[in-house]
PDB file of N, CA and C in Angstrom:
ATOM      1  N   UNK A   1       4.991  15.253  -1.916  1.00  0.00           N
ATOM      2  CA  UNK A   1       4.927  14.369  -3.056  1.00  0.00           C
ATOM      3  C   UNK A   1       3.893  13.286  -2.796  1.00  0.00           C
ATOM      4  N   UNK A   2       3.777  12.626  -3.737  1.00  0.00           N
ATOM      5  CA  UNK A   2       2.957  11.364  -3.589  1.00  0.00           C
ATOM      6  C   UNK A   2       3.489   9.858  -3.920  1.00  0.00           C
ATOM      7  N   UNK A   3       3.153   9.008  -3.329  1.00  0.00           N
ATOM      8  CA  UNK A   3       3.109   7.943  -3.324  1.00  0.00           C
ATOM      9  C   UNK A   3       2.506   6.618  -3.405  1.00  0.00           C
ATOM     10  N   UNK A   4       2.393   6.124  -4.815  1.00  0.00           N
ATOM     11  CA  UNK A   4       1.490   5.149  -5.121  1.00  0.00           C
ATOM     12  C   UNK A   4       1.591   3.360  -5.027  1.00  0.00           C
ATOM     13  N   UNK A   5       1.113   2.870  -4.154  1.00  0.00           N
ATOM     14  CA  UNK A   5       1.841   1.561  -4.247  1.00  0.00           C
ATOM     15  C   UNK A   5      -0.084   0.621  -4.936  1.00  0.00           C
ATOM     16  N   UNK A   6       0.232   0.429  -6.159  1.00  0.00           N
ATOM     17  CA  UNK A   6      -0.736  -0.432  -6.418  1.00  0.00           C
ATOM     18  C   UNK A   6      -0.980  -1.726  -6.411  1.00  0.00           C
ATOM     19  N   UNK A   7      -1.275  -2.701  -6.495  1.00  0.00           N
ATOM     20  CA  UNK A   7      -1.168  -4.023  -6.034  1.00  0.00           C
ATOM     21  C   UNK A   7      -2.275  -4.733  -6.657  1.00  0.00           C
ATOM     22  N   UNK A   8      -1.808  -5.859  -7.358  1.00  0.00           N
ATOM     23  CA  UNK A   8      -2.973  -7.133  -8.118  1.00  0.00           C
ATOM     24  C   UNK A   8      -2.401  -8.314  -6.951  1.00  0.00           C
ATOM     25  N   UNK A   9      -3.370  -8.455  -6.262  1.00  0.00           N
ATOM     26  CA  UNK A   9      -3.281  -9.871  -5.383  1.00  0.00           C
ATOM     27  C   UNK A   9      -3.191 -11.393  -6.125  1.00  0.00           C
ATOM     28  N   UNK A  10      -3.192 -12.549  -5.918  1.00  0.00           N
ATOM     29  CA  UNK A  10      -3.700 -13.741  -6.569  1.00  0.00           C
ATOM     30  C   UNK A  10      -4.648 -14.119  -6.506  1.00  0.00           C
ATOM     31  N   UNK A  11      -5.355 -14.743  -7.366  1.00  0.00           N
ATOM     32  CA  UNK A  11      -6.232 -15.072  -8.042  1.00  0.00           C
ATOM     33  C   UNK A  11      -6.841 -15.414  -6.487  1.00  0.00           C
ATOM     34  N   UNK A  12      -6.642 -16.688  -6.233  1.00  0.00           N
ATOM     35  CA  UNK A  12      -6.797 -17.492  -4.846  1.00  0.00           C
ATOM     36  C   UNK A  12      -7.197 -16.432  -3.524  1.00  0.00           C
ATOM     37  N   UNK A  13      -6.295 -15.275  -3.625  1.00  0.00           N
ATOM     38  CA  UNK A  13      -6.529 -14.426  -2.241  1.00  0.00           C
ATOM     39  C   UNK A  13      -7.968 -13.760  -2.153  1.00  0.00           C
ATOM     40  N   UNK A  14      -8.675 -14.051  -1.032  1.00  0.00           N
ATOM     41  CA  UNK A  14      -9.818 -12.730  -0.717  1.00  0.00           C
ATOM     42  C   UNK A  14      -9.523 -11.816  -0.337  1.00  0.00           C
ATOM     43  N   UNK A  15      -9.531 -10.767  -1.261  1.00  0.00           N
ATOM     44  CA  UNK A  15      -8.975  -9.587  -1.320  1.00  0.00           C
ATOM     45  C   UNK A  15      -9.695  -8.394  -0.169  1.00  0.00           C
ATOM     46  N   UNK A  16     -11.495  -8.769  -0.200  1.00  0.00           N
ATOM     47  CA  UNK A  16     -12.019  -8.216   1.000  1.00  0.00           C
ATOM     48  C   UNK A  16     -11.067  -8.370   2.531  1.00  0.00           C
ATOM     49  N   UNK A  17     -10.632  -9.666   2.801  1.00  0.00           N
ATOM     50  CA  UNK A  17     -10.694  -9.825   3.934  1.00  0.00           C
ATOM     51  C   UNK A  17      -8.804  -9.147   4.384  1.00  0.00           C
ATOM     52  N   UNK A  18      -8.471  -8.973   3.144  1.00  0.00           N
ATOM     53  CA  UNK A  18      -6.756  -8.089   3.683  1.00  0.00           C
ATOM     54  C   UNK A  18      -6.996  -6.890   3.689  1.00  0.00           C
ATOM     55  N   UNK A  19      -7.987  -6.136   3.248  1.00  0.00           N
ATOM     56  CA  UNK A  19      -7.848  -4.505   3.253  1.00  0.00           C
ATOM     57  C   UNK A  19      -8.155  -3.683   4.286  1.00  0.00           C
ATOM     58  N   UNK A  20      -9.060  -4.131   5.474  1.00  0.00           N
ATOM     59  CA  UNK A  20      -8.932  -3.984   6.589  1.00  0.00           C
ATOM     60  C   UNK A  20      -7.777  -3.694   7.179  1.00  0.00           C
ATOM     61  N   UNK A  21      -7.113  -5.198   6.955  1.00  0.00           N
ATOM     62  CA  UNK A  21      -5.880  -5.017   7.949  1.00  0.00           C
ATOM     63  C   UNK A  21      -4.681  -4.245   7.377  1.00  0.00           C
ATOM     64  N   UNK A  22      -4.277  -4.593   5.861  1.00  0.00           N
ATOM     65  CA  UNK A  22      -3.811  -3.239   5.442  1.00  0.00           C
ATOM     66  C   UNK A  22      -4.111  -1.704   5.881  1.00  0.00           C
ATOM     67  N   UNK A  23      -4.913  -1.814   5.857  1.00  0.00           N
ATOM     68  CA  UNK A  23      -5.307  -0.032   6.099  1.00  0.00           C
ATOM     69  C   UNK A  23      -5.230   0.293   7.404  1.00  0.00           C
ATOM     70  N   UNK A  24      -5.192  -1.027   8.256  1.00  0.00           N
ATOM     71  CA  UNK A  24      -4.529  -0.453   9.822  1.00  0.00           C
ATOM     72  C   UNK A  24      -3.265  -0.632   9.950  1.00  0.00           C
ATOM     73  N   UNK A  25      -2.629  -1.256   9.141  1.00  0.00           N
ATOM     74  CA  UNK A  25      -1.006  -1.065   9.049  1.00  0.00           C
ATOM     75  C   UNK A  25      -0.331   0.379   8.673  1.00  0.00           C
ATOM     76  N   UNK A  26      -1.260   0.444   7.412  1.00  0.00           N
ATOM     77  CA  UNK A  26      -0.438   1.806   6.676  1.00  0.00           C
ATOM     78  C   UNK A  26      -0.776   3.266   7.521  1.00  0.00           C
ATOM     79  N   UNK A  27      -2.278   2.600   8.311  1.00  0.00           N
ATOM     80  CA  UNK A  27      -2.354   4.317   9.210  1.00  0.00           C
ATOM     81  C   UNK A  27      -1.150   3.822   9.928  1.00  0.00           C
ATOM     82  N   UNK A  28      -0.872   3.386  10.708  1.00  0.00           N
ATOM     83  CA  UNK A  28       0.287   3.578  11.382  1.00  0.00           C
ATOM     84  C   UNK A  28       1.634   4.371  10.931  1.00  0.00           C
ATOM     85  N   UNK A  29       1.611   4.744   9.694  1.00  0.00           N
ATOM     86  CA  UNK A  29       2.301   5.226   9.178  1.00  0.00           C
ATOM     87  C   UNK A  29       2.307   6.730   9.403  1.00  0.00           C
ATOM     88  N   UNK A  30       1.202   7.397   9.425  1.00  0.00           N
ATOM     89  CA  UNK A  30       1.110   8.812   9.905  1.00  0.00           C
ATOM     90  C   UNK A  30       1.651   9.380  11.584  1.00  0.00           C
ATOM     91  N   UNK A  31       2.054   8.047  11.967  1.00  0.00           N
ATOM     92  CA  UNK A  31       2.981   8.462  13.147  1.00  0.00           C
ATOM     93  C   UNK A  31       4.535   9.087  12.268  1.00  0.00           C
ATOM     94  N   UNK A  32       5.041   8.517  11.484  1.00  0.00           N
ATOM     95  CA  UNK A  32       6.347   9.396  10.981  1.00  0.00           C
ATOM     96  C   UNK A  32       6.180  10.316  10.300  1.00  0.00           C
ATOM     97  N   UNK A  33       6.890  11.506  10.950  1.00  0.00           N
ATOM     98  CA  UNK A  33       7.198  12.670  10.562  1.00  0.00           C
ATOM     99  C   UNK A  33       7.421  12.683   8.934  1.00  0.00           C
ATOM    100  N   UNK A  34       6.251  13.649   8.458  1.00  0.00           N
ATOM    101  CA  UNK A  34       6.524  14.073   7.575  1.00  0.00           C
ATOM    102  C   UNK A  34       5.462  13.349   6.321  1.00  0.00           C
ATOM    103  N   UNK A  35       4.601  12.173   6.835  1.00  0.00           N
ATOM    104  CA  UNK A  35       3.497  11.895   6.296  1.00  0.00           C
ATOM    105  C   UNK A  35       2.549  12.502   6.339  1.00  0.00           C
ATOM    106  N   UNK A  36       1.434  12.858   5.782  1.00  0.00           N
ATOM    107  CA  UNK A  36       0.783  13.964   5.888  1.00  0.00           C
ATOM    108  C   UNK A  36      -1.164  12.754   5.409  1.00  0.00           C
ATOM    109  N   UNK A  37      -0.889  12.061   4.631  1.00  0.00           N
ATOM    110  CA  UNK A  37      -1.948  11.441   4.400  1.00  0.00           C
ATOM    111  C   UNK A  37      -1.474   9.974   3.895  1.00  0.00           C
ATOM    112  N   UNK A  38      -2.550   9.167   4.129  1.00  0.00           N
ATOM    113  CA  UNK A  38      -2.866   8.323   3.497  1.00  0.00           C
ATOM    114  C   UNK A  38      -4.575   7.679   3.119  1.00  0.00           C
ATOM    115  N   UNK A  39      -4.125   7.292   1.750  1.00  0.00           N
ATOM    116  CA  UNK A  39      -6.075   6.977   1.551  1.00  0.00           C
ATOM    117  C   UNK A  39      -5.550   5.693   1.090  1.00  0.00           C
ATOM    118  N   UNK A  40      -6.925   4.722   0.600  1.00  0.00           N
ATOM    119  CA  UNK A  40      -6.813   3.594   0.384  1.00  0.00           C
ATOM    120  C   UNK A  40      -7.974   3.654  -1.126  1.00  0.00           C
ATOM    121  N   UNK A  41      -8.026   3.091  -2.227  1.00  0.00           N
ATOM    122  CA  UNK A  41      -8.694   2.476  -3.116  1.00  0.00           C
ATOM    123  C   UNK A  41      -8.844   1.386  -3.460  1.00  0.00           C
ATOM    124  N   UNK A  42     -10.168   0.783  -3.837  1.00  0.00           N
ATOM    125  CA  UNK A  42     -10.252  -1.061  -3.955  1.00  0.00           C
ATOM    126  C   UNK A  42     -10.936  -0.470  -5.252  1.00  0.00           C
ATOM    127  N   UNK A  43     -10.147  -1.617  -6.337  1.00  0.00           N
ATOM    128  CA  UNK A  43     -11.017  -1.657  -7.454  1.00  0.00           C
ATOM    129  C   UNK A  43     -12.707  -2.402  -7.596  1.00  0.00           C
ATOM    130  N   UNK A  44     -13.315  -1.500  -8.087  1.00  0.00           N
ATOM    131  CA  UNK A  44     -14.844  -1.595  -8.374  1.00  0.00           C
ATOM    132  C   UNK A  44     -15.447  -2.623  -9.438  1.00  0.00           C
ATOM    133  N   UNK A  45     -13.995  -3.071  -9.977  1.00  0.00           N
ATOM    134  CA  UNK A  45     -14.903  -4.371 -11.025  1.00  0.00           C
ATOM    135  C   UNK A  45     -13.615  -5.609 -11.063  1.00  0.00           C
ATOM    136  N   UNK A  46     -14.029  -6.967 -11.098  1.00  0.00           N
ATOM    137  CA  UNK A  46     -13.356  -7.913 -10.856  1.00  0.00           C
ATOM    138  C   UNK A  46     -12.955  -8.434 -11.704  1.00  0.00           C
ATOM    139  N   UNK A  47     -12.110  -7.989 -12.388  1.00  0.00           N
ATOM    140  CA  UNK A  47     -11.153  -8.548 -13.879  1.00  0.00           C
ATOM    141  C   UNK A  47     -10.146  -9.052 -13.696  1.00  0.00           C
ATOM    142  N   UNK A  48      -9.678 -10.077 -14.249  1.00  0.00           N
ATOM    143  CA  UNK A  48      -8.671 -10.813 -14.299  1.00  0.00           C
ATOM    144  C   UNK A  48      -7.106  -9.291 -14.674  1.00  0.00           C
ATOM    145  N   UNK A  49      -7.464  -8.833 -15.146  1.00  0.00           N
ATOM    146  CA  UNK A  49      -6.749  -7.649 -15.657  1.00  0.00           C
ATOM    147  C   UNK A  49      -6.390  -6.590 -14.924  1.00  0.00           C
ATOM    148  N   UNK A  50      -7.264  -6.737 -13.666  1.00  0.00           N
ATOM    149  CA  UNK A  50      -7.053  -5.234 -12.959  1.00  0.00           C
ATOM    150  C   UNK A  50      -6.314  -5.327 -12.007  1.00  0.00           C
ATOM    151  N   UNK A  51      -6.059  -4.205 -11.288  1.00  0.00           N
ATOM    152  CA  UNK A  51      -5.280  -4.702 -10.112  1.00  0.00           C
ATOM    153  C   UNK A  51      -6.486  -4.214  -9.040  1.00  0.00           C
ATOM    154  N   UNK A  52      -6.246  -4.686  -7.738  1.00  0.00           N
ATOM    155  CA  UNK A  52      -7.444  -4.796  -6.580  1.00  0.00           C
ATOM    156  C   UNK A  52      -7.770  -3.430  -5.555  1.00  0.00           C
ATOM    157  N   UNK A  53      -5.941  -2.989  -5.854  1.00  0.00           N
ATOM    158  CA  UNK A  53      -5.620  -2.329  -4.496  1.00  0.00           C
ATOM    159  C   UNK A  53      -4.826  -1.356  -4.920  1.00  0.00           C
ATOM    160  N   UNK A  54      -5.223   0.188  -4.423  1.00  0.00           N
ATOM    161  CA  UNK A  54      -4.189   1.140  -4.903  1.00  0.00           C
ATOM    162  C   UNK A  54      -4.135   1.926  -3.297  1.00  0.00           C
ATOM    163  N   UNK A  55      -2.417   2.494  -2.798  1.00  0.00           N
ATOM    164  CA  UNK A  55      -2.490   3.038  -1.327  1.00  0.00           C
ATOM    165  C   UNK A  55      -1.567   4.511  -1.480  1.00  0.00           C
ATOM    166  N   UNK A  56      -2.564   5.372  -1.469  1.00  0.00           N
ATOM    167  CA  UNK A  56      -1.672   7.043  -2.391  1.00  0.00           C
ATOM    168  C   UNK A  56      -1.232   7.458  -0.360  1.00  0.00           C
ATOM    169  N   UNK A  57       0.139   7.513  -0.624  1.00  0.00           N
ATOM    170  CA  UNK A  57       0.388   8.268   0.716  1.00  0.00           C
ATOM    171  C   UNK A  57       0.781   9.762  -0.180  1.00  0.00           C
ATOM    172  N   UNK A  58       0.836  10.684   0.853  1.00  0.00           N
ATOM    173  CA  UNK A  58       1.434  12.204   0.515  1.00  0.00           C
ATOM    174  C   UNK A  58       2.239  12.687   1.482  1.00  0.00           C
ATOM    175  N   UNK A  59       3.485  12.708   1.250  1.00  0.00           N
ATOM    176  CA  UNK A  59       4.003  12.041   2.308  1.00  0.00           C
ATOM    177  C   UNK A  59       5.763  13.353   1.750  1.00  0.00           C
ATOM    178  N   UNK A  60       6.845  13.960   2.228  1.00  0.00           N
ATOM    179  CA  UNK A  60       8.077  14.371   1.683  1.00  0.00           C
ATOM    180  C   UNK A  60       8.952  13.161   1.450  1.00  0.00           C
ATOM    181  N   UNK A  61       9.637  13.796   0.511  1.00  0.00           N
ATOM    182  CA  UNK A  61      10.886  12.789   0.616  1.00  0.00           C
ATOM    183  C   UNK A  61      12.051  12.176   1.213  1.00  0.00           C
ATOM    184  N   UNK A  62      11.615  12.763   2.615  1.00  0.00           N
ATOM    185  CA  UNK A  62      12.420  12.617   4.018  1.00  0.00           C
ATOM    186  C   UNK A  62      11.342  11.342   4.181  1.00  0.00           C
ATOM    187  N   UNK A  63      10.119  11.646   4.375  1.00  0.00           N
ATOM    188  CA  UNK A  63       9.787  10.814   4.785  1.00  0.00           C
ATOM    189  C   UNK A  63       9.376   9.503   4.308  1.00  0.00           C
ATOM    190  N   UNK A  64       9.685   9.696   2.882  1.00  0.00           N
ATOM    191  CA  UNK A  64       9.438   8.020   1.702  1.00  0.00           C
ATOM    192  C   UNK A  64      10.731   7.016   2.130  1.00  0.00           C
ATOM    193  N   UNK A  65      11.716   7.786   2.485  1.00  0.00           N
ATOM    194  CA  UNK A  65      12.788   7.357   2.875  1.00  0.00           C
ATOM    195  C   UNK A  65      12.594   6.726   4.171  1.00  0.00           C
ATOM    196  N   UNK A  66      11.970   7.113   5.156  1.00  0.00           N
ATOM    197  CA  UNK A  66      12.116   6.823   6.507  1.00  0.00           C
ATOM    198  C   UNK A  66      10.930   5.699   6.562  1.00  0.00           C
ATOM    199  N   UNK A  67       9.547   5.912   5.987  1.00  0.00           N
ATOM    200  CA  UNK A  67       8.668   5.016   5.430  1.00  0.00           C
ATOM    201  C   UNK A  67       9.587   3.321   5.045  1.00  0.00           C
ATOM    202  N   UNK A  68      10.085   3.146   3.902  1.00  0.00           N
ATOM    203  CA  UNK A  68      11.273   2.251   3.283  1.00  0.00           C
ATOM    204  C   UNK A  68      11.890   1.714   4.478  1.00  0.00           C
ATOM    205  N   UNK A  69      12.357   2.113   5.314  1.00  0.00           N
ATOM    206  CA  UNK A  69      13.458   1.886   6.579  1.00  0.00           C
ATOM    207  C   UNK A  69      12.274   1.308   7.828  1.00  0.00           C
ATOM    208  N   UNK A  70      11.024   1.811   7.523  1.00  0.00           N
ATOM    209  CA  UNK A  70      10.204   1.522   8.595  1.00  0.00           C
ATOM    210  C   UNK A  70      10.376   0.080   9.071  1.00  0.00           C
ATOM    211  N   UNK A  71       9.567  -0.211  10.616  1.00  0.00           N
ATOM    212  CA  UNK A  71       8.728  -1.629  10.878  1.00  0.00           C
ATOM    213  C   UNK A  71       7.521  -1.780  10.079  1.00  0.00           C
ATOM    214  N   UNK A  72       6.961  -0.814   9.933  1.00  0.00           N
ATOM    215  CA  UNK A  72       5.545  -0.804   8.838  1.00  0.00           C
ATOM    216  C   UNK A  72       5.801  -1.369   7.989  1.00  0.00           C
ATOM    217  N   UNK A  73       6.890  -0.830   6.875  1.00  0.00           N
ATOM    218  CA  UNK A  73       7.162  -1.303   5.141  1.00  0.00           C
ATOM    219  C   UNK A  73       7.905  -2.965   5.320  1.00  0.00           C
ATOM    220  N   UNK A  74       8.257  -3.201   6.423  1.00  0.00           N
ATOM    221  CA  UNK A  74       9.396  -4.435   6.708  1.00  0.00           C
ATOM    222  C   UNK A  74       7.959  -5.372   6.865  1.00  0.00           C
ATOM    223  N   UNK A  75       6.827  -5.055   7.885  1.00  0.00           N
ATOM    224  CA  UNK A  75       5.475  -5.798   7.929  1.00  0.00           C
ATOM    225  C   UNK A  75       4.567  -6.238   7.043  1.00  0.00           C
ATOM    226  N   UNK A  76       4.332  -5.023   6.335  1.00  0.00           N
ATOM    227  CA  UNK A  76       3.957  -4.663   4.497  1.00  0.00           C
ATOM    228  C   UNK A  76       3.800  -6.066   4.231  1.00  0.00           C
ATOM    229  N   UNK A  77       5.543  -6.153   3.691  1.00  0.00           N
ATOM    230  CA  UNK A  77       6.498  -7.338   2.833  1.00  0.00           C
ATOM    231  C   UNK A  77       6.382  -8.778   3.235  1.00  0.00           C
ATOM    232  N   UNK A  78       6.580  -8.795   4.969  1.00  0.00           N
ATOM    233  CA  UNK A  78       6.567 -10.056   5.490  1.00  0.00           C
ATOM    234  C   UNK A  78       5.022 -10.414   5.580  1.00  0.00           C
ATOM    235  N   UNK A  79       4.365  -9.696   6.263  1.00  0.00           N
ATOM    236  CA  UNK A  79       2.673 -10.419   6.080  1.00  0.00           C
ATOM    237  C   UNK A  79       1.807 -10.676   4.869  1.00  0.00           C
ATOM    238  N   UNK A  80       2.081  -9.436   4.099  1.00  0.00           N
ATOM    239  CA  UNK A  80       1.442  -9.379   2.994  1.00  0.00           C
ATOM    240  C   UNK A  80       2.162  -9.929   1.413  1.00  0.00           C
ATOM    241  N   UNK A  81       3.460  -9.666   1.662  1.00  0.00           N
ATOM    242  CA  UNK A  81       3.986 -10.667  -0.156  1.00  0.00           C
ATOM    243  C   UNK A  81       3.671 -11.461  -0.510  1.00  0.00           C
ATOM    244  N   UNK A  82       3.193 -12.399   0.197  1.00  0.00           N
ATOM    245  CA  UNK A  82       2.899 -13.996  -0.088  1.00  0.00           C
ATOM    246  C   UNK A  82       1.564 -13.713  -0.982  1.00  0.00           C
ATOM    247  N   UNK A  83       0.940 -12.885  -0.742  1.00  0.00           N
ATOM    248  CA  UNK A  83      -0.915 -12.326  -1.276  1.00  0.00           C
ATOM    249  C   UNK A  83      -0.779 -11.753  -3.056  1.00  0.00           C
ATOM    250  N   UNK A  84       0.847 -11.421  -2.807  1.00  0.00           N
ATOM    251  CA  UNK A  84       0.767 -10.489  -4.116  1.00  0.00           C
ATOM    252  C   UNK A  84       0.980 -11.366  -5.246  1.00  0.00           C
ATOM    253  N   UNK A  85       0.510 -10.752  -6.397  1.00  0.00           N
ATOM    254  CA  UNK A  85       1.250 -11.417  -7.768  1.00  0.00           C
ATOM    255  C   UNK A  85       2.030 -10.108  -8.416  1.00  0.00           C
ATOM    256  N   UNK A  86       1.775  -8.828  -8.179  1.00  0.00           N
ATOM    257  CA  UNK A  86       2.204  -8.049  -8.625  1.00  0.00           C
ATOM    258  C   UNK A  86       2.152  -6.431  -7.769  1.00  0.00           C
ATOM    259  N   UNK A  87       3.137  -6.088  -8.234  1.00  0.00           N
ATOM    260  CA  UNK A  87       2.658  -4.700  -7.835  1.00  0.00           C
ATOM    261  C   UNK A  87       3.717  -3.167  -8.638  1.00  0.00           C
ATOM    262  N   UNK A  88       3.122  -2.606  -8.338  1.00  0.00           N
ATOM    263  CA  UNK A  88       4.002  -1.275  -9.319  1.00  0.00           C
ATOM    264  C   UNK A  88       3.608  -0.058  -7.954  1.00  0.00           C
ATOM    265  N   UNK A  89       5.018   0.746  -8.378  1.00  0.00           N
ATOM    266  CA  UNK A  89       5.221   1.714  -7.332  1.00  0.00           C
ATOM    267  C   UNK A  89       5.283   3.083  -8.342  1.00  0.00           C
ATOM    268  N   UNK A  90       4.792   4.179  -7.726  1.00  0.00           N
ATOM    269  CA  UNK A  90       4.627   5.222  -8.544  1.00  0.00           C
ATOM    270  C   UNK A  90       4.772   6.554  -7.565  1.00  0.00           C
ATOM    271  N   UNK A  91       5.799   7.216  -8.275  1.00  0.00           N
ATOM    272  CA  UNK A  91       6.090   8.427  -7.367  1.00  0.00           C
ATOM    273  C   UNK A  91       5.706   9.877  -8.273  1.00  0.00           C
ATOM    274  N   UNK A  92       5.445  10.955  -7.660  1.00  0.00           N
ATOM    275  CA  UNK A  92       5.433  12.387  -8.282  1.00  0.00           C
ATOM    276  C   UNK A  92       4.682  13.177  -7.358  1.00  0.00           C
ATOM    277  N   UNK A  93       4.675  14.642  -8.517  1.00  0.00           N
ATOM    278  CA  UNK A  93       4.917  15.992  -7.339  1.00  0.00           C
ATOM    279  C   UNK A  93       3.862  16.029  -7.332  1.00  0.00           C
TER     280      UNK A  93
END
């Protein structure tokens, strides 16, 4: 399955300077069984409207579960929430 976590940061945040370190968080994620990928997308135009950040894992549903339960997703939340204004989660086959 797949897994979409998209994300509009705040206004205030430099969005360049978190995606780095995001994207070395979430590889860490291909250590649990049953992840199979992850990619990263940054939006290409700077609208008040858009969101910044989209992170597609492909991943079973053993492992969205075990993902959720992670130190990764617990790190996610604690380092990175403060950055967000929004975000939407999107699942399918």
């Amino acid at each position: 399955m797949k897994h979409f976590i998209i994300v509009k940061f705040k206004d205030n945040v430099e969005v360049h300077n978190l995606v780095e370190p995001i994207k070395k968080l979430f590889k860490e994620s291909l250590n649990i069984n049953g992840i199979d990928r992850v990619e990263f997308y940054t939006s290409n135009v700077n609208m008040h409207n858009r969101y910044d950040l989209m992170i597609e894992m492909v991943l079973s549903r053993e492992a969205l579960e075990a993902f959720d339960n992670s130190e990764i997703h617990k790190k996610w939340k604690i380092n990175y929430g403060e950055y967000i204004e929004s975000k939407a989660i999107f699942d399918c086959d």
